[in-house]
PDB file of N, CA and C in Angstrom:
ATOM      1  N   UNK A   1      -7.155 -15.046  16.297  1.00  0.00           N
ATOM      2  CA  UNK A   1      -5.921 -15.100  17.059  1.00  0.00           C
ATOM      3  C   UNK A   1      -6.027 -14.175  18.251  1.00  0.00           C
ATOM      4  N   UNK A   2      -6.014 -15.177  19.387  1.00  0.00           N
ATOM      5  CA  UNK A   2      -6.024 -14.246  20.680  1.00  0.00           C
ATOM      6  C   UNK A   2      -4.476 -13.856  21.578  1.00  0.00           C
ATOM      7  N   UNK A   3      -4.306 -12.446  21.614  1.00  0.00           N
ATOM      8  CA  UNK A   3      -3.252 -12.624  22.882  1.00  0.00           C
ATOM      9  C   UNK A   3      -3.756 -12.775  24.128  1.00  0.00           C
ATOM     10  N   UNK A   4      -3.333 -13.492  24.793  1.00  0.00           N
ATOM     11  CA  UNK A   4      -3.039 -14.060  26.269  1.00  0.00           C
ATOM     12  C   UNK A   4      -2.350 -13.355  27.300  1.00  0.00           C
ATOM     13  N   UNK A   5      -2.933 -12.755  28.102  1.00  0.00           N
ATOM     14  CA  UNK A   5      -2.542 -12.456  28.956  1.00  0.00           C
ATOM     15  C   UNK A   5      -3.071 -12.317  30.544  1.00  0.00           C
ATOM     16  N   UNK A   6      -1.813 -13.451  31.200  1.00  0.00           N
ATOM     17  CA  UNK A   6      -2.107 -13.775  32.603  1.00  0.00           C
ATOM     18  C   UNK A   6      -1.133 -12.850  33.594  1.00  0.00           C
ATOM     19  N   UNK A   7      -1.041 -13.601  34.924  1.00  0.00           N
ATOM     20  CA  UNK A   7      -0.636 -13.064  35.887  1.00  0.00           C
ATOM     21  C   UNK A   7      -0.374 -14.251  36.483  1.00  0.00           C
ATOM     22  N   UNK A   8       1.411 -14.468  37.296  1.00  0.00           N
ATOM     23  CA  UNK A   8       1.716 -15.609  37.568  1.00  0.00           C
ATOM     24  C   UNK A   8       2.832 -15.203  38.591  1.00  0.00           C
ATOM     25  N   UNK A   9       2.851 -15.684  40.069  1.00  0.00           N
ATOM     26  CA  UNK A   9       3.811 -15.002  40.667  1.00  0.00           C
ATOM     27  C   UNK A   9       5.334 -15.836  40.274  1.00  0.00           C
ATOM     28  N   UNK A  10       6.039 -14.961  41.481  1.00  0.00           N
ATOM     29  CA  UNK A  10       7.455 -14.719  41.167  1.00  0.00           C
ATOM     30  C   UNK A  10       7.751 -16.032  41.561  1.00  0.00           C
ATOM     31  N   UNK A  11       7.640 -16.883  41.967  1.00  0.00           N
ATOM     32  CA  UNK A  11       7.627 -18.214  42.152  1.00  0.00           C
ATOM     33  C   UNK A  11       7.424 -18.933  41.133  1.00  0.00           C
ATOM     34  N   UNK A  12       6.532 -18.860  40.594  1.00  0.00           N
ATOM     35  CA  UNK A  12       5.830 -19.478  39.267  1.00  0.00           C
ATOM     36  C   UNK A  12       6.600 -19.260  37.903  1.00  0.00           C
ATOM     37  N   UNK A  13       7.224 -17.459  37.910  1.00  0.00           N
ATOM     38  CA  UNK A  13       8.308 -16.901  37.370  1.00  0.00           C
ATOM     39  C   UNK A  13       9.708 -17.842  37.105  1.00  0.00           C
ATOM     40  N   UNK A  14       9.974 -17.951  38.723  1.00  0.00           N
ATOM     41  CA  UNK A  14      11.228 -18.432  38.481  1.00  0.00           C
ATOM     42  C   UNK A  14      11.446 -19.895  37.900  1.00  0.00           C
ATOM     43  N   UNK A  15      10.104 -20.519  38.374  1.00  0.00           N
ATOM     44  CA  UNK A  15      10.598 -22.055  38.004  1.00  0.00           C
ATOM     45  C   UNK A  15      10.615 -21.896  36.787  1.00  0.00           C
ATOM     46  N   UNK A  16      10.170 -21.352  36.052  1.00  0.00           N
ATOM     47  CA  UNK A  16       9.785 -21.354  34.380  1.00  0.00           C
ATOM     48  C   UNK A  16      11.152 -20.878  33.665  1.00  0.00           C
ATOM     49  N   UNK A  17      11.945 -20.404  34.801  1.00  0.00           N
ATOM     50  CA  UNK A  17      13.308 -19.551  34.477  1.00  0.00           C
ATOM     51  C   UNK A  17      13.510 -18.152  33.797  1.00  0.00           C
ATOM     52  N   UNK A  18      12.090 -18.047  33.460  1.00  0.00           N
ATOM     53  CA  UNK A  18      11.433 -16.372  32.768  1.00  0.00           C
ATOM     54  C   UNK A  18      13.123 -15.207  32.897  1.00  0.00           C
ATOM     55  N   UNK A  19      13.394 -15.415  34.036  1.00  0.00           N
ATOM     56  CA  UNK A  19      14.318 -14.135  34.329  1.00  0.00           C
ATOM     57  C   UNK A  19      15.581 -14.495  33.954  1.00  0.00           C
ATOM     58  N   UNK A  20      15.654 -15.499  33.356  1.00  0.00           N
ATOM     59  CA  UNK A  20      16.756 -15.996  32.408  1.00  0.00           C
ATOM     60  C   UNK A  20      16.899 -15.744  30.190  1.00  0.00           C
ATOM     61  N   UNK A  21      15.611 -15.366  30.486  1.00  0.00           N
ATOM     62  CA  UNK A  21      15.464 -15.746  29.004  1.00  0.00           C
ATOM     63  C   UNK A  21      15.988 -14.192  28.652  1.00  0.00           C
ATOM     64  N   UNK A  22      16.059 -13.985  27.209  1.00  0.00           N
ATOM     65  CA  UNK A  22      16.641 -12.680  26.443  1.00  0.00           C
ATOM     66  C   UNK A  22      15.860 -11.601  26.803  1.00  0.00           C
ATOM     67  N   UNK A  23      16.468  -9.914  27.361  1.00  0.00           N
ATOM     68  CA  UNK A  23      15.938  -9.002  27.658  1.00  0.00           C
ATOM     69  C   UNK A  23      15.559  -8.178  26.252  1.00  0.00           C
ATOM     70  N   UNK A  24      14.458  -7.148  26.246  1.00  0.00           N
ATOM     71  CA  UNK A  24      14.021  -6.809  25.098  1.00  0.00           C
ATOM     72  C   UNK A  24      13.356  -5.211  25.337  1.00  0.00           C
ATOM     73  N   UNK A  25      14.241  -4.211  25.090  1.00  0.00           N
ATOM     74  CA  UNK A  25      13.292  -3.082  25.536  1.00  0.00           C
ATOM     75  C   UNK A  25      13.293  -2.205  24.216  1.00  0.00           C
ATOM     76  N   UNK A  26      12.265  -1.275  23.872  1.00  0.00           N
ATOM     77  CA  UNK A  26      11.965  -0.178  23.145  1.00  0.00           C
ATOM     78  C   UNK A  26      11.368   0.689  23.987  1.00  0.00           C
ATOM     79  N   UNK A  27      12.020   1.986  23.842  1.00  0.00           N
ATOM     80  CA  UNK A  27      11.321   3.569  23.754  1.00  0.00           C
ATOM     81  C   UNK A  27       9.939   3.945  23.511  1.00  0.00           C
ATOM     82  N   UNK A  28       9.275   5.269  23.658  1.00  0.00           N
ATOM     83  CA  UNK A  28       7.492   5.133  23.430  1.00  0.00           C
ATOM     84  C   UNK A  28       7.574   5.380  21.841  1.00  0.00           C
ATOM     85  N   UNK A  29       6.929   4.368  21.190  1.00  0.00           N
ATOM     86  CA  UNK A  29       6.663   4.418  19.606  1.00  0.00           C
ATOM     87  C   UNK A  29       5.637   3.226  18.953  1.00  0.00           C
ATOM     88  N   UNK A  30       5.544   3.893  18.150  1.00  0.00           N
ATOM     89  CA  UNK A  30       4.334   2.792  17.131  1.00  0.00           C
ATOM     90  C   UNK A  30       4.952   1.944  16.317  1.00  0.00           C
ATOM     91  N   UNK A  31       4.841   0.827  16.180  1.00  0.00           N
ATOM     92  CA  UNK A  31       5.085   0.316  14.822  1.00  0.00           C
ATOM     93  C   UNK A  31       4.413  -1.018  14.483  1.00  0.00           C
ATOM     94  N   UNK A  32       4.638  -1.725  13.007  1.00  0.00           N
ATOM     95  CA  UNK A  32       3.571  -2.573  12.875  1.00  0.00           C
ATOM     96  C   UNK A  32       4.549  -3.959  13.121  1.00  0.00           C
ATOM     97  N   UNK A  33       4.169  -4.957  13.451  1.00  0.00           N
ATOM     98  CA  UNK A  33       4.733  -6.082  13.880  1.00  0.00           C
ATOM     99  C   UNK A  33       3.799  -7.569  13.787  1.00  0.00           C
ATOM    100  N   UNK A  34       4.961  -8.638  12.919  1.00  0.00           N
ATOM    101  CA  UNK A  34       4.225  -9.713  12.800  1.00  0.00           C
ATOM    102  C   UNK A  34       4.915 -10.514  13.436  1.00  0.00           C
ATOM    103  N   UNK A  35       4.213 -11.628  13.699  1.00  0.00           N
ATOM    104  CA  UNK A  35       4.542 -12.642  14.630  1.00  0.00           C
ATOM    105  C   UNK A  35       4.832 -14.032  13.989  1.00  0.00           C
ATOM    106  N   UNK A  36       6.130 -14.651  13.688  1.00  0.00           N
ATOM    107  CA  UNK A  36       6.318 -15.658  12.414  1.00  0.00           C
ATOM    108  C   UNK A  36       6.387 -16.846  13.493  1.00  0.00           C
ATOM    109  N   UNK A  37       6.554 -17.006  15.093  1.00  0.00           N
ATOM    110  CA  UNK A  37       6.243 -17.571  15.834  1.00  0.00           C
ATOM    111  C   UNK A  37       5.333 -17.981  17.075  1.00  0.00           C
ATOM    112  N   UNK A  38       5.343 -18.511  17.658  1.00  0.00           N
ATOM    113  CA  UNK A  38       4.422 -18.388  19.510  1.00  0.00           C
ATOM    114  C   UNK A  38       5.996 -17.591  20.178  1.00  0.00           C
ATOM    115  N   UNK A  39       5.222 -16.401  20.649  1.00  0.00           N
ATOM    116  CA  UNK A  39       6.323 -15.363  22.013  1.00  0.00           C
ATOM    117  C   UNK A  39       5.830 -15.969  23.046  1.00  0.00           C
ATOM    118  N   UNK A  40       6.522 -15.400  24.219  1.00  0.00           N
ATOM    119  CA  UNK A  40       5.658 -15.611  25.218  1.00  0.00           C
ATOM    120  C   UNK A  40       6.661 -14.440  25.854  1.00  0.00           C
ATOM    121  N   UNK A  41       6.120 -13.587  26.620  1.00  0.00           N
ATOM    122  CA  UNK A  41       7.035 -13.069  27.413  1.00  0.00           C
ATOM    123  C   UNK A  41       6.362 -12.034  28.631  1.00  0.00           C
ATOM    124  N   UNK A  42       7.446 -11.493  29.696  1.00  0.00           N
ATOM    125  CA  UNK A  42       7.129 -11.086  30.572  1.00  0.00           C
ATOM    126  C   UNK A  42       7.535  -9.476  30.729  1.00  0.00           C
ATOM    127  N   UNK A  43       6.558  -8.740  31.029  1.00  0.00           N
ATOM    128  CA  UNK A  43       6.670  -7.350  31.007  1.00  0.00           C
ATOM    129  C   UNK A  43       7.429  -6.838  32.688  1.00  0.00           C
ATOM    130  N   UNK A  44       8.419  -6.367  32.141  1.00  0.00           N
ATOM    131  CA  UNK A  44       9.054  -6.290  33.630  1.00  0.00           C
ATOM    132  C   UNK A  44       8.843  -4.507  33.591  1.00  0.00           C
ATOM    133  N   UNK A  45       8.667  -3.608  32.690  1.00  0.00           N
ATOM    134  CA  UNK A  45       8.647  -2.044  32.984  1.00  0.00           C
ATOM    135  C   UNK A  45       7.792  -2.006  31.888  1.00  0.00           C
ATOM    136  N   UNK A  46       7.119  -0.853  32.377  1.00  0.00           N
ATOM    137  CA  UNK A  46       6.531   0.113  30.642  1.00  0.00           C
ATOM    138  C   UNK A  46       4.869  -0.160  30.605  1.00  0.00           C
ATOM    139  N   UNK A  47       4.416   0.285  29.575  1.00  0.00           N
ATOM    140  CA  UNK A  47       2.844  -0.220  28.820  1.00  0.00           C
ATOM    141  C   UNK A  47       2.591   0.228  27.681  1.00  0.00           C
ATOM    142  N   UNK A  48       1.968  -0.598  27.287  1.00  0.00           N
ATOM    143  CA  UNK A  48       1.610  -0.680  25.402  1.00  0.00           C
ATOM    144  C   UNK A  48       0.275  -0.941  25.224  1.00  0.00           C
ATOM    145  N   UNK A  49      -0.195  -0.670  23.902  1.00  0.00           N
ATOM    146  CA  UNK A  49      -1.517  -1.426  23.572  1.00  0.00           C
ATOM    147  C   UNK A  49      -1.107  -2.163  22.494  1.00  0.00           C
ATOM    148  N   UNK A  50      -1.478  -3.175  22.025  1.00  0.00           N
ATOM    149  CA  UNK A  50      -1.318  -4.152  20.935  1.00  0.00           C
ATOM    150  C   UNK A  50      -2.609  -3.993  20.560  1.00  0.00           C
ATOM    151  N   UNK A  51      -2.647  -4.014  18.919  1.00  0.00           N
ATOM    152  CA  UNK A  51      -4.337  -3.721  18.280  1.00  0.00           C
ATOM    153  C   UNK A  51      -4.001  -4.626  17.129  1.00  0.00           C
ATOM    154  N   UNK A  52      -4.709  -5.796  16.711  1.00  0.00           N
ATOM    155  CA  UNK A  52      -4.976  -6.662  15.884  1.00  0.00           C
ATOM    156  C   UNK A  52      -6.343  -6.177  15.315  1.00  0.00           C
ATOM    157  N   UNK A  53      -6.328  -7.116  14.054  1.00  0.00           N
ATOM    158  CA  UNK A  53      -8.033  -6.920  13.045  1.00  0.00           C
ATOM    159  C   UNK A  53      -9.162  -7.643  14.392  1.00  0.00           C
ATOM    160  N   UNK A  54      -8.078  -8.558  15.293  1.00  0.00           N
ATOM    161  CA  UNK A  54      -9.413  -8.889  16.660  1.00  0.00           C
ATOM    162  C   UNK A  54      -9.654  -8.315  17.786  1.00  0.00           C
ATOM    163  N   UNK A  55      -8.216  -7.785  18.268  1.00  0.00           N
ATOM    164  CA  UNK A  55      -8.869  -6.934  19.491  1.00  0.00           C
ATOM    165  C   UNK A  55      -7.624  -6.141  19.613  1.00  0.00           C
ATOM    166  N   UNK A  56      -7.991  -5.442  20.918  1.00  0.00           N
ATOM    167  CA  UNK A  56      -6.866  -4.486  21.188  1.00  0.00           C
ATOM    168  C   UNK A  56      -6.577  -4.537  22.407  1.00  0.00           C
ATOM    169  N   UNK A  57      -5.154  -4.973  23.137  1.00  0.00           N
ATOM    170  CA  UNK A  57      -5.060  -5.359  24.585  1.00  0.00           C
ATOM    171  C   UNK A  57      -3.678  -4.394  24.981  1.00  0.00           C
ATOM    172  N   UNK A  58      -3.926  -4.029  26.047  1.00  0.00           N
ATOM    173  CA  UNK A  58      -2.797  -3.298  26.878  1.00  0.00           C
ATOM    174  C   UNK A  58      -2.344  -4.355  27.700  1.00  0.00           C
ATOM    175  N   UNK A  59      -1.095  -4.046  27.737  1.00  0.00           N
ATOM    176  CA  UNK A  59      -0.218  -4.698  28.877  1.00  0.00           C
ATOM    177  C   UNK A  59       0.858  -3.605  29.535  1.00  0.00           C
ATOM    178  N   UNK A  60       0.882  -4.533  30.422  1.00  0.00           N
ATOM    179  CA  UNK A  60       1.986  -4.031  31.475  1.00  0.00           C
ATOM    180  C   UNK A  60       2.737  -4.315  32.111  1.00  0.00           C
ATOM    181  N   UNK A  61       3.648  -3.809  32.993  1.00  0.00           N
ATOM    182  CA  UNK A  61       4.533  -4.249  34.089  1.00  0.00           C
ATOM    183  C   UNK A  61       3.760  -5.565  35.049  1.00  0.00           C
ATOM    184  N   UNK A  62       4.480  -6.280  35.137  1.00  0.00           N
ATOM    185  CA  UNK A  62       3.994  -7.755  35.805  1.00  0.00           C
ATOM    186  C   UNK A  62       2.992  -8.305  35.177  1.00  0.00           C
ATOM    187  N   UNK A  63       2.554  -7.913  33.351  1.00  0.00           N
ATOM    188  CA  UNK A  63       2.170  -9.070  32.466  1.00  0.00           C
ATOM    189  C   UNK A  63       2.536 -10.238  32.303  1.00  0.00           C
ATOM    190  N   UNK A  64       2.093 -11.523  32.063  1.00  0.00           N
ATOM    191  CA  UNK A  64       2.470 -12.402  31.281  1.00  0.00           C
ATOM    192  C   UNK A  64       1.946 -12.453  29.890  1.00  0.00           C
ATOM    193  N   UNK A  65       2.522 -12.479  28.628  1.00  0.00           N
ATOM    194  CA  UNK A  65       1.767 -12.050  27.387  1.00  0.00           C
ATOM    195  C   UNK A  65       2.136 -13.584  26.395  1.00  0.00           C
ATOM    196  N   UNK A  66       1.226 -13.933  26.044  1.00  0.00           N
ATOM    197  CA  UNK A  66       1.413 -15.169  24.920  1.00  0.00           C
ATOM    198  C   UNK A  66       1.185 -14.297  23.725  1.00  0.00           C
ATOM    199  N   UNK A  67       1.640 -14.218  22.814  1.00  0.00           N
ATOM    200  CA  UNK A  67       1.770 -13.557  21.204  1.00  0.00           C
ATOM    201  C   UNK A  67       1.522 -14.385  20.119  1.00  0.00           C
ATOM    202  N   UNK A  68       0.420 -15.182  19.267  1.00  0.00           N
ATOM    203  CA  UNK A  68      -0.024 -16.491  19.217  1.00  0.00           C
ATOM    204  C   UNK A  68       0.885 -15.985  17.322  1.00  0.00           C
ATOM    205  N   UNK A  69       1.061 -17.051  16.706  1.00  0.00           N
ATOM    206  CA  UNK A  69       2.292 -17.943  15.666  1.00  0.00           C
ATOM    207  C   UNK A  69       1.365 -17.223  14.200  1.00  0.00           C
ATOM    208  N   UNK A  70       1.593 -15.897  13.732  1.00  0.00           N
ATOM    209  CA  UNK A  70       0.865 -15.527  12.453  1.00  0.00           C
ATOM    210  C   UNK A  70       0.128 -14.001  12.547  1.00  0.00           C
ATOM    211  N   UNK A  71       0.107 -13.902  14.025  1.00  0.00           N
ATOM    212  CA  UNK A  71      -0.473 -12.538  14.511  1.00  0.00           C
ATOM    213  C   UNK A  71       0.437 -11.315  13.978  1.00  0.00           C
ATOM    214  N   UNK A  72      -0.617 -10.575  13.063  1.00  0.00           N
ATOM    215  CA  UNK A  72       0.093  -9.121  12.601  1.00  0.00           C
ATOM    216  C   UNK A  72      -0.915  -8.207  13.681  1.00  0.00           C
ATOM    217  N   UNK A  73       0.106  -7.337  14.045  1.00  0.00           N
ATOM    218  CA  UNK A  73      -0.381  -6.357  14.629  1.00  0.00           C
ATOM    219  C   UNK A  73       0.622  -5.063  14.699  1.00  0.00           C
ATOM    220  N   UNK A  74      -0.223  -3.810  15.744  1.00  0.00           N
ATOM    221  CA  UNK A  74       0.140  -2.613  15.831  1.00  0.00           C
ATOM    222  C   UNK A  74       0.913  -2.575  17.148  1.00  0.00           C
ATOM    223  N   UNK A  75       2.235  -2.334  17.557  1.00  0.00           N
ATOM    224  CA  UNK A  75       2.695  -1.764  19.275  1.00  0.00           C
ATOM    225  C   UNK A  75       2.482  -0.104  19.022  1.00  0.00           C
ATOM    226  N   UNK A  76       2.023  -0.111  20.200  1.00  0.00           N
ATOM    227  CA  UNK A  76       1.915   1.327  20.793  1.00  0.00           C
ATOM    228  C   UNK A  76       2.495   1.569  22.205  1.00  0.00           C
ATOM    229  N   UNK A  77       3.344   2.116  22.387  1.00  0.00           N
ATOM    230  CA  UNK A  77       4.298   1.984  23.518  1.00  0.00           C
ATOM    231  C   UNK A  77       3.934   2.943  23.977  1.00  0.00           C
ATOM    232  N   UNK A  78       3.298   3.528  25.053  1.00  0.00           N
ATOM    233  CA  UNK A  78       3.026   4.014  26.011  1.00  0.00           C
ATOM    234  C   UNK A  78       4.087   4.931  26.791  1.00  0.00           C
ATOM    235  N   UNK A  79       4.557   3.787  27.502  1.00  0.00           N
ATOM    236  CA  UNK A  79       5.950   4.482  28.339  1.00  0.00           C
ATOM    237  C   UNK A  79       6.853   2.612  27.807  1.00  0.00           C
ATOM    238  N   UNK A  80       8.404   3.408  27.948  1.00  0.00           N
ATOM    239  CA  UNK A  80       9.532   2.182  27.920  1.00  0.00           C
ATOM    240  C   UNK A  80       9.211   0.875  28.139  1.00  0.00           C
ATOM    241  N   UNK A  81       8.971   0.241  27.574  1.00  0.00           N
ATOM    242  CA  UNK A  81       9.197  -1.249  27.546  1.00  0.00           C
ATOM    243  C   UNK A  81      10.143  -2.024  27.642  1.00  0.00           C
ATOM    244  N   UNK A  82      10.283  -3.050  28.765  1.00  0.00           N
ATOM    245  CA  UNK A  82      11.181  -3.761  28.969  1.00  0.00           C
ATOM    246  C   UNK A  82      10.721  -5.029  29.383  1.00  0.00           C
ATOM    247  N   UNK A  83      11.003  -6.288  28.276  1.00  0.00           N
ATOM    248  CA  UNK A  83      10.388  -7.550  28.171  1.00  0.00           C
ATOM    249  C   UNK A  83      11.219  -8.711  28.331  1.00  0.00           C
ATOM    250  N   UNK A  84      11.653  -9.803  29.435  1.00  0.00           N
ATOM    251  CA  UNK A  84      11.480 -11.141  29.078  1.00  0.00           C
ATOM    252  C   UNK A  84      10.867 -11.584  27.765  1.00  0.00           C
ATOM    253  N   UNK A  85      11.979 -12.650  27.092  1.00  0.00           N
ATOM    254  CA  UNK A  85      11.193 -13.127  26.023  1.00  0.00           C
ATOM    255  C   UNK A  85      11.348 -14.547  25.684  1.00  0.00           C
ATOM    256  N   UNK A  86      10.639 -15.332  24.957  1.00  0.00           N
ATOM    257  CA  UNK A  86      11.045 -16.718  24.257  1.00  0.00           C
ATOM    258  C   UNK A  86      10.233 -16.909  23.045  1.00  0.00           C
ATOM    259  N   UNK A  87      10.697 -17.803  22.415  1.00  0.00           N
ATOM    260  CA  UNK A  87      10.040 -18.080  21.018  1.00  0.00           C
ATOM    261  C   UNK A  87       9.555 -20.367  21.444  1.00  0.00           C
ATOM    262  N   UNK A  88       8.228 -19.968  20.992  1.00  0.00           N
ATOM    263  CA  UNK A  88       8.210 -21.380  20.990  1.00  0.00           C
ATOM    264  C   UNK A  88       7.897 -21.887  19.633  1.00  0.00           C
TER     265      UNK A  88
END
């Protein structure tokens, strides 16, 4: 299970309606987190590392992050996080 993460401008943003969907922020902290769906969402502040049994990916401000449907993993919040989100 891979996370995904692109880069897509604000154009590309809007048609998708991204800046419409549910806002989502946490404080700097660890915790463990599973994924019972496909996320997809957009990092508007902050950075984290996400560490799975496959890899370990940082994201950030002007991420696009796919979160794939079964993925357990670790957040490590860096600085404040503040996320666009959807469930597919």
């Amino acid at each position: 299970m891979k996370i995904d993460v692109t880069q897509y401008s604000q154009d590309e943003l809007e048609q998708e309606g991204v800046f419409g969907w549910p806002v989502w922020e946490r404080d700097e902290e660890k915790f463990d987190w599973y994924y019972n769906q496909n996320e997809l969402c957009y990092i508007v502040e902050g950075e984290a590392t996400i560490t799975s049994e496959f890899e370990s990916v940082t994201i950030k401000a002007g991420d696009f992050v796919t979160f794939p449907k079964g993925l357990e993993c670790v957040w490590d919040i860096h600085s404040a996080i503040k996320k666009h989100y959807s469930f597919e």
